[in-house]
Protein backbone atom coordinates (compact mmCIF):
# COMPACT_ATOMS: atom_id res chain seq x y z
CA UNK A 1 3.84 24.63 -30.22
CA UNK A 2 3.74 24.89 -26.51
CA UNK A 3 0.71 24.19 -24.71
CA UNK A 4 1.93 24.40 -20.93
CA UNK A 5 -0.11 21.52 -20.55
CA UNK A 6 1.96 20.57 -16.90
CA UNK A 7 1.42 23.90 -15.82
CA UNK A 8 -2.28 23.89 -16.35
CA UNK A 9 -2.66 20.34 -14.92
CA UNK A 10 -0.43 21.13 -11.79
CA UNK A 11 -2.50 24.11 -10.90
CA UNK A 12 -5.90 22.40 -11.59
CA UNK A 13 -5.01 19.84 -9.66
CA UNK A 14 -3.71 21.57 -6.70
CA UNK A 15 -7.06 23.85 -6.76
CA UNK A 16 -9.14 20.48 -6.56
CA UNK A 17 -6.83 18.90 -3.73
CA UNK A 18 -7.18 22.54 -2.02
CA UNK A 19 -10.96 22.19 -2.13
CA UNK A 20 -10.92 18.31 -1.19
CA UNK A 21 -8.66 18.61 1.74
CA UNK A 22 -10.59 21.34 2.82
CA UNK A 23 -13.77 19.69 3.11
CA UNK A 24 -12.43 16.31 4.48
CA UNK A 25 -10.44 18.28 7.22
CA UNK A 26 -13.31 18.15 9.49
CA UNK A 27 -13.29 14.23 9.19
CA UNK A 28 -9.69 14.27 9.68
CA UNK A 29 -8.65 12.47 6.38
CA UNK A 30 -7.13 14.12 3.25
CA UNK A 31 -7.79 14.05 -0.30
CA UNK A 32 -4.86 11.11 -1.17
CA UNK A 33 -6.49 9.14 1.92
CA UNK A 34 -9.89 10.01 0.13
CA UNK A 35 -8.55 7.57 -2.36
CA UNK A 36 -7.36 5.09 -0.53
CA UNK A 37 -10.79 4.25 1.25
CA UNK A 38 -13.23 4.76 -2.13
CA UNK A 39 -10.90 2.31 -3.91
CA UNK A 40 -10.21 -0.41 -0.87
CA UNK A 41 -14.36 0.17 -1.20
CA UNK A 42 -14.29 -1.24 -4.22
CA UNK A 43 -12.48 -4.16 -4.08
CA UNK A 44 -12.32 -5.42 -0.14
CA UNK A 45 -9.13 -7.21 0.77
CA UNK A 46 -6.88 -5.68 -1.78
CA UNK A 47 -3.19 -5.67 -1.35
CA UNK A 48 -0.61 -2.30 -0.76
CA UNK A 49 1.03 -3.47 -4.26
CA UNK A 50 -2.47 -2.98 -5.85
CA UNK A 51 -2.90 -0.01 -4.08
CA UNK A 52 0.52 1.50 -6.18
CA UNK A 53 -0.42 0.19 -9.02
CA UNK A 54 -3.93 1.55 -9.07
CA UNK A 55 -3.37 4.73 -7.98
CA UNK A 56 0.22 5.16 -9.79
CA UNK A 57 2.07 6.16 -5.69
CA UNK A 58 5.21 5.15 -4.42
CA UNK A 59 5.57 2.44 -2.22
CA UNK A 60 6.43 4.76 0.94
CA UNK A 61 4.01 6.91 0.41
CA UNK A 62 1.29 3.97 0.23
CA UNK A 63 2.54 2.50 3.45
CA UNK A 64 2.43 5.80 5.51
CA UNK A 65 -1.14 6.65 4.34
CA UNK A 66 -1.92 3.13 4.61
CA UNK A 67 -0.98 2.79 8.48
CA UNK A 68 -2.46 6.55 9.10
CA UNK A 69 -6.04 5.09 8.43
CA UNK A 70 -5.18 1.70 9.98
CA UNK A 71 -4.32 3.85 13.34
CA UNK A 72 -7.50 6.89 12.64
CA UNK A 73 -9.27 3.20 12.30
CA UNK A 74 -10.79 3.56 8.99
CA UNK A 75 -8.84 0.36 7.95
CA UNK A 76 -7.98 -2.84 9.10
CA UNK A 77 -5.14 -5.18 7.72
CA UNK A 78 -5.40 -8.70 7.82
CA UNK A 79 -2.65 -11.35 7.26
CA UNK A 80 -3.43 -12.80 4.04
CA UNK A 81 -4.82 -16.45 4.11
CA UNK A 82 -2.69 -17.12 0.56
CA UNK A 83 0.31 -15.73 1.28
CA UNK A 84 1.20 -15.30 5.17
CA UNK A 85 3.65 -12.27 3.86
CA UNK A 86 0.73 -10.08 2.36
CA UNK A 87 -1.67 -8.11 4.06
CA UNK A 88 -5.02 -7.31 2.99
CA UNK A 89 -6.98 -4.11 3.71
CA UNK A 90 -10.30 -4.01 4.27
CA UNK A 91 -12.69 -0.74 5.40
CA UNK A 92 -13.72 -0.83 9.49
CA UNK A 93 -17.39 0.30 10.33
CA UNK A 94 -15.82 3.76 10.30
CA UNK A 95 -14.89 3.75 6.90
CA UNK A 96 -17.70 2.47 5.46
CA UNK A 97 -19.57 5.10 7.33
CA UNK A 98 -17.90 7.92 5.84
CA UNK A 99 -17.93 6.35 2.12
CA UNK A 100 -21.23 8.35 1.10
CA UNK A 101 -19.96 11.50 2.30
CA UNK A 102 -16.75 11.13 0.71
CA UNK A 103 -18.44 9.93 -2.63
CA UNK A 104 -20.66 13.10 -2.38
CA UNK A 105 -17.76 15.39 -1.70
CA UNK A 106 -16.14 13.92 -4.55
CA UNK A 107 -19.03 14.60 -6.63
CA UNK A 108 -19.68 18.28 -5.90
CA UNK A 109 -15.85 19.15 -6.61
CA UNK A 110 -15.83 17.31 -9.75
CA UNK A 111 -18.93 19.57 -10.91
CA UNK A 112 -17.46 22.39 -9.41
CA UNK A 113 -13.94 22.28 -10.88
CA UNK A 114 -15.79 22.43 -14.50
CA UNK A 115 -18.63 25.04 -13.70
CA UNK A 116 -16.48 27.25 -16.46
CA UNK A 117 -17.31 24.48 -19.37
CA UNK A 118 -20.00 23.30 -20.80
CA UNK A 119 -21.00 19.61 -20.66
CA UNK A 120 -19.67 18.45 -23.56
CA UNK A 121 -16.41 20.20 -23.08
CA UNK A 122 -15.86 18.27 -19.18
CA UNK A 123 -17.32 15.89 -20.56
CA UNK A 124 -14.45 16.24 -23.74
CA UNK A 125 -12.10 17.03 -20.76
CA UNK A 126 -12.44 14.03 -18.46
CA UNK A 127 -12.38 11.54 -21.20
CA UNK A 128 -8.83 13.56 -22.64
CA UNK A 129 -7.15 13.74 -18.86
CA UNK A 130 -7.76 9.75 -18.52
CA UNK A 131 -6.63 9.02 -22.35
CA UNK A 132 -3.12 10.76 -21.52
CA UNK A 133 -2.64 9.97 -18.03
CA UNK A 134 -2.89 5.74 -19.27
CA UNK A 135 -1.15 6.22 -22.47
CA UNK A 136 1.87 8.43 -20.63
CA UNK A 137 4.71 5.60 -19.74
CA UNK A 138 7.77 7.01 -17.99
């Protein structure tokens, strides 16, 4: 049986980048740079190669979003102490100022992306996404 399960996933996903890029436009960031600053939030003076492994991006792509907030100046790089060939990132004022706006932007599209379930079933949903997205090695 065919479920079309990438097609459904591909266009629920593009609606909720749609609606986050939307409302981050006026900040000038994007929904992948979104990312970027909520998890760097969450563990100050992480490293790029965390970065791709936590958020499952290409090494490229991590680098060029990487040095776009370095240069808006939402993040700052510093040589690590450990190992002179690492940098670590870390948030500037700036970014750290726009965290609770991002987290609430965040919120309201994640309740608004599901206003057509119930709570069980996002609830059912969420919990299903994650399970196959970790457990989906290619």
């Amino acid at each position: 049986m065919r479920y079309s399960i990438e097609k459904w996933c591909s266009i629920f996903n593009r609606k909720i980048r749609n609606e986050l890029n939307r409302r981050c436009s006026k900040y000038g960031l994007h929904e992948a740079n979104f990312a970027y600053l909520i998890t760097i939030s969450e563990r100050p003076g992480i490293s790029q190669d965390y970065l791709i492994q936590k958020l499952h991006r290409e090494q490229s792509i991590v680098t060029k979003n990487i040095n776009h907030l370095v240069a808006g100046g939402w993040l700052e790089k510093r040589v690590s102490s450990t190992d002179r060939r690492k940098n670590e990132l870390f948030l500037t004022e700036k970014g750290a100022e726009i965290l609770p706006v991002l987290r609430q932007i965040a919120d309201e599209v994640s309740r608004e992306s599901v206003t057509g379930l119930t709570e069980e079933e996002a609830e059912t949903l969420g919990t299903l996404l994650k399970k196959a997205a970790e457990t989906y090695n290619v």
